[in-house]
PDB file of N, CA and C in Angstrom:
ATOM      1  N   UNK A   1      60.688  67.322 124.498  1.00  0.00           N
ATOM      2  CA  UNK A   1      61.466  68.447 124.989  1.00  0.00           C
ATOM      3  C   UNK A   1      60.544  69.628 125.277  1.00  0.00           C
ATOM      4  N   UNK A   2      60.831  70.370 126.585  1.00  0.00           N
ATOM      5  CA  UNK A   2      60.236  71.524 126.630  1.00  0.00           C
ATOM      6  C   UNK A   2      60.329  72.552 125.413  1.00  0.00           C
ATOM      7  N   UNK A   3      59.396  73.471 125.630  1.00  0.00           N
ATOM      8  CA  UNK A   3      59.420  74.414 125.113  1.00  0.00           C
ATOM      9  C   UNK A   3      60.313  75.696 125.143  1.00  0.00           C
ATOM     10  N   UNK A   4      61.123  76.116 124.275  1.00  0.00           N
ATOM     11  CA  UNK A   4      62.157  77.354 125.324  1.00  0.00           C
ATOM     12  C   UNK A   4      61.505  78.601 125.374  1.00  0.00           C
ATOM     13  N   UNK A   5      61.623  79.334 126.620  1.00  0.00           N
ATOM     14  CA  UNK A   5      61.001  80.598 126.769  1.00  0.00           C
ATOM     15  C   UNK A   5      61.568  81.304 125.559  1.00  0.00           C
ATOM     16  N   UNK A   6      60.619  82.629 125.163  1.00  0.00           N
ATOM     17  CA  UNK A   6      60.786  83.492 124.854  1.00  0.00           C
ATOM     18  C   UNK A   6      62.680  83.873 124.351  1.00  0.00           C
ATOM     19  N   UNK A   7      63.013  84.090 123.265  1.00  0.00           N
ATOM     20  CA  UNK A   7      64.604  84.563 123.096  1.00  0.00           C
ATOM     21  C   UNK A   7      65.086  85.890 123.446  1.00  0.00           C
ATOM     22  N   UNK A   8      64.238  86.522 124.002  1.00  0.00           N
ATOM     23  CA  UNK A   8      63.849  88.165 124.956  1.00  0.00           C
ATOM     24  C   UNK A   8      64.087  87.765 126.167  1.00  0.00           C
ATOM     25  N   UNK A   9      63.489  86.625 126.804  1.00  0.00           N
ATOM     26  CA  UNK A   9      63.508  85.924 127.689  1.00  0.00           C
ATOM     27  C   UNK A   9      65.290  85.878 128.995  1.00  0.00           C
ATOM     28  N   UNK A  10      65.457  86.244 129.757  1.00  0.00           N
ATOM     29  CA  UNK A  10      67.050  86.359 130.516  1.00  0.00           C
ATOM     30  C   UNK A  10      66.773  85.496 130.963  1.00  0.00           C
ATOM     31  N   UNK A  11      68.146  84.711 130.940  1.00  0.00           N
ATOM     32  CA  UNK A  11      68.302  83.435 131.107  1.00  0.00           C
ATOM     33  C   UNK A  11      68.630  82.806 132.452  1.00  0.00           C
ATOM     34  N   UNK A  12      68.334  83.631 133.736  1.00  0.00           N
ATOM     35  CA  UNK A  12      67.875  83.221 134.786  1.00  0.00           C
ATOM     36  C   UNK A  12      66.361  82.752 134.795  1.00  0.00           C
ATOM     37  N   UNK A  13      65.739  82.861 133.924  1.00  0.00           N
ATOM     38  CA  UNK A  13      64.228  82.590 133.637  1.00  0.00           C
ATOM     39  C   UNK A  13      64.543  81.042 132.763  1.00  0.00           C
ATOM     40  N   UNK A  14      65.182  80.465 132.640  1.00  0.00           N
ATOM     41  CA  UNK A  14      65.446  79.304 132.002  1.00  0.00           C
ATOM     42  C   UNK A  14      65.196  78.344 132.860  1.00  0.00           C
ATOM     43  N   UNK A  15      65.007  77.068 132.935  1.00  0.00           N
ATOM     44  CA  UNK A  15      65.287  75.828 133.396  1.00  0.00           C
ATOM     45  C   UNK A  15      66.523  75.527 133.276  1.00  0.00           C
ATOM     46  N   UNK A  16      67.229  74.588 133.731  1.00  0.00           N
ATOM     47  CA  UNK A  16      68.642  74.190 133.354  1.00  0.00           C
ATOM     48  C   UNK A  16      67.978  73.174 132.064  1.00  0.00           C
ATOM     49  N   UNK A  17      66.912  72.349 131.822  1.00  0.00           N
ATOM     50  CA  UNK A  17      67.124  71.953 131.085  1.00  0.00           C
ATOM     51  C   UNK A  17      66.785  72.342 129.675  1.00  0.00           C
ATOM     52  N   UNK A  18      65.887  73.559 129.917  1.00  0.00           N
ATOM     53  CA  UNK A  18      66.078  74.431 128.802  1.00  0.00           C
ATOM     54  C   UNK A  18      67.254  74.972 128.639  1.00  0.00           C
ATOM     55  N   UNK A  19      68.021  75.393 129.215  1.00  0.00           N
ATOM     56  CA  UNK A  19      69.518  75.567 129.073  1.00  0.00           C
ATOM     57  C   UNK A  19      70.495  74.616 127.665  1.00  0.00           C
ATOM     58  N   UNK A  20      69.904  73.154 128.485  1.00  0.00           N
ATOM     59  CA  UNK A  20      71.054  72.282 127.804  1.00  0.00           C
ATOM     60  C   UNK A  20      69.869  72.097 126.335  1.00  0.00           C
ATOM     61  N   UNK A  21      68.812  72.207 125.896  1.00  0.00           N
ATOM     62  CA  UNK A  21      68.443  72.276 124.795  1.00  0.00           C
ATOM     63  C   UNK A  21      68.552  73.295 123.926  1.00  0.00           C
ATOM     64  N   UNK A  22      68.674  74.869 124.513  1.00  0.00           N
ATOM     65  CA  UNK A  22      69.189  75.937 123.485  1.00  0.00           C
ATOM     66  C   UNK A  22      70.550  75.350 122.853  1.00  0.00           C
ATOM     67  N   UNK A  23      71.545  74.733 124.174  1.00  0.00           N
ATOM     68  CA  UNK A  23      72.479  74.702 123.812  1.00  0.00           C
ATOM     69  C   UNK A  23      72.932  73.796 123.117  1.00  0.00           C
ATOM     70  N   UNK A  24      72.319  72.518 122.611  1.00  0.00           N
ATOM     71  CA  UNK A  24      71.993  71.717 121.955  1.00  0.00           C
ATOM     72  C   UNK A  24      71.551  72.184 120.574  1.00  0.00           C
ATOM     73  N   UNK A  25      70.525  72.975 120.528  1.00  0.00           N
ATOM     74  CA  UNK A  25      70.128  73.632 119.240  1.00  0.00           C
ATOM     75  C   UNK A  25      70.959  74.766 118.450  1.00  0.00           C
ATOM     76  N   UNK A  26      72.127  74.681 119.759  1.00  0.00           N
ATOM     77  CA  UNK A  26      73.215  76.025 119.016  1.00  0.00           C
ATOM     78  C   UNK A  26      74.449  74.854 118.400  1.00  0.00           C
ATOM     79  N   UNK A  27      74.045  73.583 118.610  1.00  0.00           N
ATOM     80  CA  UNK A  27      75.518  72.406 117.971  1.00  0.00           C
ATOM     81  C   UNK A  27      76.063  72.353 118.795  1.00  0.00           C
ATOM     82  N   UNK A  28      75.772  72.874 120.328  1.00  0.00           N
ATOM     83  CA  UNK A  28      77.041  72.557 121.493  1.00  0.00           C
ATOM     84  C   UNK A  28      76.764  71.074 121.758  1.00  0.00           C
ATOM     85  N   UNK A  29      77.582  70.824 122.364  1.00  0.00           N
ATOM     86  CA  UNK A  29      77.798  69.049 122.873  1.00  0.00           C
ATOM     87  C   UNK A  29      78.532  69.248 124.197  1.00  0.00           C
ATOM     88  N   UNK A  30      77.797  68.357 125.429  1.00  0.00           N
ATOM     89  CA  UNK A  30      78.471  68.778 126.564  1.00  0.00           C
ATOM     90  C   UNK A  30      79.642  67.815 127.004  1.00  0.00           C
ATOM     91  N   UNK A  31      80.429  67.955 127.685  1.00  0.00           N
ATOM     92  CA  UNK A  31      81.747  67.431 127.958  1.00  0.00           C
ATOM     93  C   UNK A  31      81.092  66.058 128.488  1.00  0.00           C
ATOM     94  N   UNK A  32      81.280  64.691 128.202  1.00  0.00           N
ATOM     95  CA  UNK A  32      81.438  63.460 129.314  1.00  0.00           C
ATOM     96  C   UNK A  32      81.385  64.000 130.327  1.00  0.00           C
ATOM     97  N   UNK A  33      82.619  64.311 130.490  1.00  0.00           N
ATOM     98  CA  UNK A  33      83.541  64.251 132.058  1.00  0.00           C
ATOM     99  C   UNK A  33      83.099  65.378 132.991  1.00  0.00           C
ATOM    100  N   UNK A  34      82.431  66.674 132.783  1.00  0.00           N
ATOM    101  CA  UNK A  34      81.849  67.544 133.510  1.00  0.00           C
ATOM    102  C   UNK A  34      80.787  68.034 132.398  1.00  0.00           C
ATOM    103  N   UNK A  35      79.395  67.618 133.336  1.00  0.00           N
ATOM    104  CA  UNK A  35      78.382  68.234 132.584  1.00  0.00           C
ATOM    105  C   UNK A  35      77.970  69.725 132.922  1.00  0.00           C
ATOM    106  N   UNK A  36      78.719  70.602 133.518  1.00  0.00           N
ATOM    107  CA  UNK A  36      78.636  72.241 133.118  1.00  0.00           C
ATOM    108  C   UNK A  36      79.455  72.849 131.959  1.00  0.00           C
ATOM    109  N   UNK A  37      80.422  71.430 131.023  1.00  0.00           N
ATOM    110  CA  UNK A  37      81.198  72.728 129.937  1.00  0.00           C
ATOM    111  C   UNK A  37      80.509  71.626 129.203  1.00  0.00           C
ATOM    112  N   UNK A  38      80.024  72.789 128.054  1.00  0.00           N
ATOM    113  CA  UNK A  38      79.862  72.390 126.615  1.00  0.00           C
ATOM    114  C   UNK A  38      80.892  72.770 125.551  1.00  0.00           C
ATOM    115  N   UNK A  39      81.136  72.174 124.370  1.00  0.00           N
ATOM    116  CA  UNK A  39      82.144  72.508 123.012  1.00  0.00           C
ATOM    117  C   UNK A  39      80.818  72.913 122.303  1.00  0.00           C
ATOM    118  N   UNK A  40      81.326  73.946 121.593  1.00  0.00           N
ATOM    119  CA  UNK A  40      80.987  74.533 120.028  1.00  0.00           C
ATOM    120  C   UNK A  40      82.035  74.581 119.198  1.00  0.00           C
ATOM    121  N   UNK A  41      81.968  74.299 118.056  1.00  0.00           N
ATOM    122  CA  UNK A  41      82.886  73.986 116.813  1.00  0.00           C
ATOM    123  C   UNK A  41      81.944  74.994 115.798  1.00  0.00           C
ATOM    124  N   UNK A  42      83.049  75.721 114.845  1.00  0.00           N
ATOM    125  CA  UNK A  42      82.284  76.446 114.186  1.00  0.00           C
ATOM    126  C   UNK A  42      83.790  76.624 112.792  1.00  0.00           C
ATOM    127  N   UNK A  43      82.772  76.832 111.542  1.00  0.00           N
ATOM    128  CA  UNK A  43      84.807  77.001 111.053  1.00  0.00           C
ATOM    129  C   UNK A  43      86.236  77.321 111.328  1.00  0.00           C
ATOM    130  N   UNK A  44      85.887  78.750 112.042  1.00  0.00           N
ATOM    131  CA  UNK A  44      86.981  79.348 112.127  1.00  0.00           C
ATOM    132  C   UNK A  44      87.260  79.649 113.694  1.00  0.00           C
ATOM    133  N   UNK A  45      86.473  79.124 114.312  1.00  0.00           N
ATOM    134  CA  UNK A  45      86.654  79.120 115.821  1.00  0.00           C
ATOM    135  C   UNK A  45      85.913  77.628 116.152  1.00  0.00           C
ATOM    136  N   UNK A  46      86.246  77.532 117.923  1.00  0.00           N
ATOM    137  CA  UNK A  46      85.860  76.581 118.214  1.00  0.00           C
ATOM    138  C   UNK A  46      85.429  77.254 120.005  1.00  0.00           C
ATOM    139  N   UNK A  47      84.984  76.770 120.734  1.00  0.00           N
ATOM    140  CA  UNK A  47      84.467  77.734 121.908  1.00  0.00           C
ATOM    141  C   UNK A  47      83.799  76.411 123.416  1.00  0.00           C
ATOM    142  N   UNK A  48      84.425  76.964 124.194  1.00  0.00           N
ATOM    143  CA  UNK A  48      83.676  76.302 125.793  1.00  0.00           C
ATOM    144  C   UNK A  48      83.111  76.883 126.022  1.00  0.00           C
ATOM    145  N   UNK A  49      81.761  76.475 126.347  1.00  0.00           N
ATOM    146  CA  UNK A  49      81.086  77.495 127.025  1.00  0.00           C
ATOM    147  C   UNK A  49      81.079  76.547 128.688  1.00  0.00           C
ATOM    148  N   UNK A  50      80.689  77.609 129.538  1.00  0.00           N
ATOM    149  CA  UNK A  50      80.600  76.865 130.889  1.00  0.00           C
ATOM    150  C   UNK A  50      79.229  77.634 131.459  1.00  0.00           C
ATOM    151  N   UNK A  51      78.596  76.742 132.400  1.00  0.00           N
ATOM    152  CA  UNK A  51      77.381  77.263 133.333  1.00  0.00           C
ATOM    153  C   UNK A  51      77.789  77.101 134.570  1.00  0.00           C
ATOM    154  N   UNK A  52      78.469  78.115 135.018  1.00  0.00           N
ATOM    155  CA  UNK A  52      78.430  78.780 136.105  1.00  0.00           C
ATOM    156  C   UNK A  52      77.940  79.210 136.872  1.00  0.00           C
ATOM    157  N   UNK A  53      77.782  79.409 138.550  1.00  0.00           N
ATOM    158  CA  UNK A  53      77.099  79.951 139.468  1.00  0.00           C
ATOM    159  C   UNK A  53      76.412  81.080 139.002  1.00  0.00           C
ATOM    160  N   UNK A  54      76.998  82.316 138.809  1.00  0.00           N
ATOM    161  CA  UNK A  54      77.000  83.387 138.426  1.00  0.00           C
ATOM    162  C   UNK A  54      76.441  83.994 137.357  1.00  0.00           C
ATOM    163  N   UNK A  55      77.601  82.787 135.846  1.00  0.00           N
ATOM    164  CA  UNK A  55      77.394  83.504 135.073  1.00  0.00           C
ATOM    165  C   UNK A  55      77.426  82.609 134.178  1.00  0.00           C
ATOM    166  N   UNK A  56      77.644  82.673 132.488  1.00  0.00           N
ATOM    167  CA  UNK A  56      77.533  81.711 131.859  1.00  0.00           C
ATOM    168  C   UNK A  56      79.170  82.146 131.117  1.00  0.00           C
ATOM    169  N   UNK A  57      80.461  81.178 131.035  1.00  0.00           N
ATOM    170  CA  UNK A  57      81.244  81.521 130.633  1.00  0.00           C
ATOM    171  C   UNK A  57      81.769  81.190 129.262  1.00  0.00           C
ATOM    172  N   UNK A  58      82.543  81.676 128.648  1.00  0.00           N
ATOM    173  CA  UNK A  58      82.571  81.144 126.828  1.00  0.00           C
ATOM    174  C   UNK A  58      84.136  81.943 126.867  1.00  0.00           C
ATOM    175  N   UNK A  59      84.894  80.578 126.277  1.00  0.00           N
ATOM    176  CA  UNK A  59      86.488  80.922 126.390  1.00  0.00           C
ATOM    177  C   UNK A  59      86.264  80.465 124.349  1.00  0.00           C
ATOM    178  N   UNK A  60      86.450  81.427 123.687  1.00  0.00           N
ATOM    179  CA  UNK A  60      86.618  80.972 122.738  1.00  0.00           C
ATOM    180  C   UNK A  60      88.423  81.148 122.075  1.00  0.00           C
ATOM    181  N   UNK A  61      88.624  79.860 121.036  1.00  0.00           N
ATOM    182  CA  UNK A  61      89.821  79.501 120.565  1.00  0.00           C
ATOM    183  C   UNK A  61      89.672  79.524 119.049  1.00  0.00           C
ATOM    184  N   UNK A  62      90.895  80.784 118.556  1.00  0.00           N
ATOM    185  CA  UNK A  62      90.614  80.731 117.356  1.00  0.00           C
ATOM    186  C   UNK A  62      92.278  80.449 116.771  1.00  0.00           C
ATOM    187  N   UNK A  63      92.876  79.489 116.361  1.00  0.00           N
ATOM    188  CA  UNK A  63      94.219  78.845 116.521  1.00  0.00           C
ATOM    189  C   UNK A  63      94.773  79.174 117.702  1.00  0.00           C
ATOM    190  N   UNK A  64      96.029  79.742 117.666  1.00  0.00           N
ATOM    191  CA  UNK A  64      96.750  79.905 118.922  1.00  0.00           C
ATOM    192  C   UNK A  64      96.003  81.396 120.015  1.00  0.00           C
ATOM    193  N   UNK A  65      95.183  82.013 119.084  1.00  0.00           N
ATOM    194  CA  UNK A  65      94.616  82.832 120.219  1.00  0.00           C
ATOM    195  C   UNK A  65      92.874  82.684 121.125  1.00  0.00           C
ATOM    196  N   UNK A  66      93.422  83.110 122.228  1.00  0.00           N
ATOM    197  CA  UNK A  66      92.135  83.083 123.226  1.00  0.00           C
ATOM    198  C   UNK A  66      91.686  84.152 123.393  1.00  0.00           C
ATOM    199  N   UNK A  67      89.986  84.132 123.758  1.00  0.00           N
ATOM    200  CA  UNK A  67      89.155  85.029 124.238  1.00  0.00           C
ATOM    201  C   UNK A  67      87.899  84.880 125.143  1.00  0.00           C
ATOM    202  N   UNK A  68      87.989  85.015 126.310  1.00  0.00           N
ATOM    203  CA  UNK A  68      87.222  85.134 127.319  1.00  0.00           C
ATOM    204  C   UNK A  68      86.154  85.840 127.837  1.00  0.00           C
ATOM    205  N   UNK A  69      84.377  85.691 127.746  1.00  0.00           N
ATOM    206  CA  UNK A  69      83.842  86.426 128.269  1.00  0.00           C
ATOM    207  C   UNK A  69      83.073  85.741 129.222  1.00  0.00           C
ATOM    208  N   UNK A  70      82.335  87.208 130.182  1.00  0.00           N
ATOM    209  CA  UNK A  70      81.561  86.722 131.190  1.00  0.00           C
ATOM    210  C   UNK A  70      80.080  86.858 130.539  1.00  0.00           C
ATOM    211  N   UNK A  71      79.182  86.158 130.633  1.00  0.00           N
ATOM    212  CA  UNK A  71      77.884  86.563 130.580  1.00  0.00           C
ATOM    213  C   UNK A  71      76.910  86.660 131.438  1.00  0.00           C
ATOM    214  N   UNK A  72      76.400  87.674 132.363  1.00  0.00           N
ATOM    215  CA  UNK A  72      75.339  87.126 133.421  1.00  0.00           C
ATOM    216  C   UNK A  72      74.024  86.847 133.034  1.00  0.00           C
ATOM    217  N   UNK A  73      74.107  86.259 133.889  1.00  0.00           N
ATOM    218  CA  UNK A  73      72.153  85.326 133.635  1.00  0.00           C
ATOM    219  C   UNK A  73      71.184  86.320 133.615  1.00  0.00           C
ATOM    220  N   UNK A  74      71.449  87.319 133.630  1.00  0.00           N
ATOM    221  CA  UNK A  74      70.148  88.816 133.527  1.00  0.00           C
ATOM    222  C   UNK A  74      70.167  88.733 132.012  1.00  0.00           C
ATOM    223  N   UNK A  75      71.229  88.583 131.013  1.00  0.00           N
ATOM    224  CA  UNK A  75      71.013  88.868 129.854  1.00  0.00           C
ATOM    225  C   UNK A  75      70.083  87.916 129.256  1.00  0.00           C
ATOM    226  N   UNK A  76      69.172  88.359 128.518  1.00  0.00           N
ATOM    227  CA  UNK A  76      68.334  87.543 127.290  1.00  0.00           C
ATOM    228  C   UNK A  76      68.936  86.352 126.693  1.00  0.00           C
ATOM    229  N   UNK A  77      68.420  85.563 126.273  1.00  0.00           N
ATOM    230  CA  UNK A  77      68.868  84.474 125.415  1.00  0.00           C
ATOM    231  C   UNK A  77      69.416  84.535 124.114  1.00  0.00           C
ATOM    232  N   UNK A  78      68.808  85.825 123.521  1.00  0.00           N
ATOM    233  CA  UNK A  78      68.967  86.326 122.276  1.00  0.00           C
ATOM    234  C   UNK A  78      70.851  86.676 122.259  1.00  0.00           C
ATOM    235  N   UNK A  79      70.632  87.981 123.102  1.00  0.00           N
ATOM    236  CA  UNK A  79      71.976  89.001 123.124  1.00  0.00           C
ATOM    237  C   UNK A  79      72.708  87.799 123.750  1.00  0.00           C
ATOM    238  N   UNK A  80      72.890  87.077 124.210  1.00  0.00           N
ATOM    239  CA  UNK A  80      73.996  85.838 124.303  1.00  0.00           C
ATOM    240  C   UNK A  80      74.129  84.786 123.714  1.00  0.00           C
ATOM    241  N   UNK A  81      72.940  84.773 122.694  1.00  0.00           N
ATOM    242  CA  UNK A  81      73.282  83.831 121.510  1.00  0.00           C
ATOM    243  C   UNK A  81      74.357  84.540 120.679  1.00  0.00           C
ATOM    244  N   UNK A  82      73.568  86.069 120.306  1.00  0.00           N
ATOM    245  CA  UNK A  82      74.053  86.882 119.244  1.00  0.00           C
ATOM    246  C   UNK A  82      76.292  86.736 119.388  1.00  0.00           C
ATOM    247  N   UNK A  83      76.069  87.137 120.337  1.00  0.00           N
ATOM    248  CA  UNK A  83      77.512  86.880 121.392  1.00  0.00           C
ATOM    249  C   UNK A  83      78.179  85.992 121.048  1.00  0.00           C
ATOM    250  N   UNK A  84      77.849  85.032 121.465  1.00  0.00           N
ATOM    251  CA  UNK A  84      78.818  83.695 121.107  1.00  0.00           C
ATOM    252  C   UNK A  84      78.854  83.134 119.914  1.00  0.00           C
ATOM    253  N   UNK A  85      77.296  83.419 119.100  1.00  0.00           N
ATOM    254  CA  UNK A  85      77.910  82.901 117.314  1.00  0.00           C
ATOM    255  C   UNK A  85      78.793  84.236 116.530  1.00  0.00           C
ATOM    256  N   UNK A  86      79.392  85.344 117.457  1.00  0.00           N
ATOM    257  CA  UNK A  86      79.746  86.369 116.850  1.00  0.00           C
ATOM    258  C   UNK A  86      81.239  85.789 116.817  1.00  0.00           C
ATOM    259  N   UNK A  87      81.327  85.024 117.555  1.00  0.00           N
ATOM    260  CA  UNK A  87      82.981  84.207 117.801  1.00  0.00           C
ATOM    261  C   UNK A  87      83.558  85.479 118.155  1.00  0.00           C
ATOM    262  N   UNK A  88      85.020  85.087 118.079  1.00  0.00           N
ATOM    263  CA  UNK A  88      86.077  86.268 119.147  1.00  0.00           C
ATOM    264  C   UNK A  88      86.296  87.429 118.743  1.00  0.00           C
TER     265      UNK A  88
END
């Protein structure tokens, strides 16, 4: 496996397949059926993330409620890790 840039690093500076190894190293698992959404499972939430044109998207589900953000690819790897293990 490559090496991943820098976690300072914005994640238009990624490879896609550095992509799918952060996201791998964060416990995501990508869908069979479309390889742009990944699942994260976490106790008290559970979360899609999607790789998008644009942006990187994360619908997280915490029982019956939802929460939706956008992330653009200018942001660091870090501040959108920090993000999504912050759950909803």
């Amino acid at each position: 496996m490559p090496d991943l840039p820098s976690s300072s690093t914005p994640l238009y500076h990624h490879s896609l397949p550095a992509l799918e190894q952060w996201l791998e190293r964060l416990g995501a698992r990508r869908d069979p059926g479309n390889p742009c959404l990944w699942g994260l499972q976490r106790e008290r939430w559970r979360a899609t993330i999607e790789l998008d044109v644009e942006d990187l998207r994360v619908e997280w589900r915490q029982g019956e409620q939802r929460n939706q953000r956008l992330f653009p690819y200018g942001l660091s790897r870090a501040d959108v890790e920090a993000a999504i293990q912050a759950g909803p």
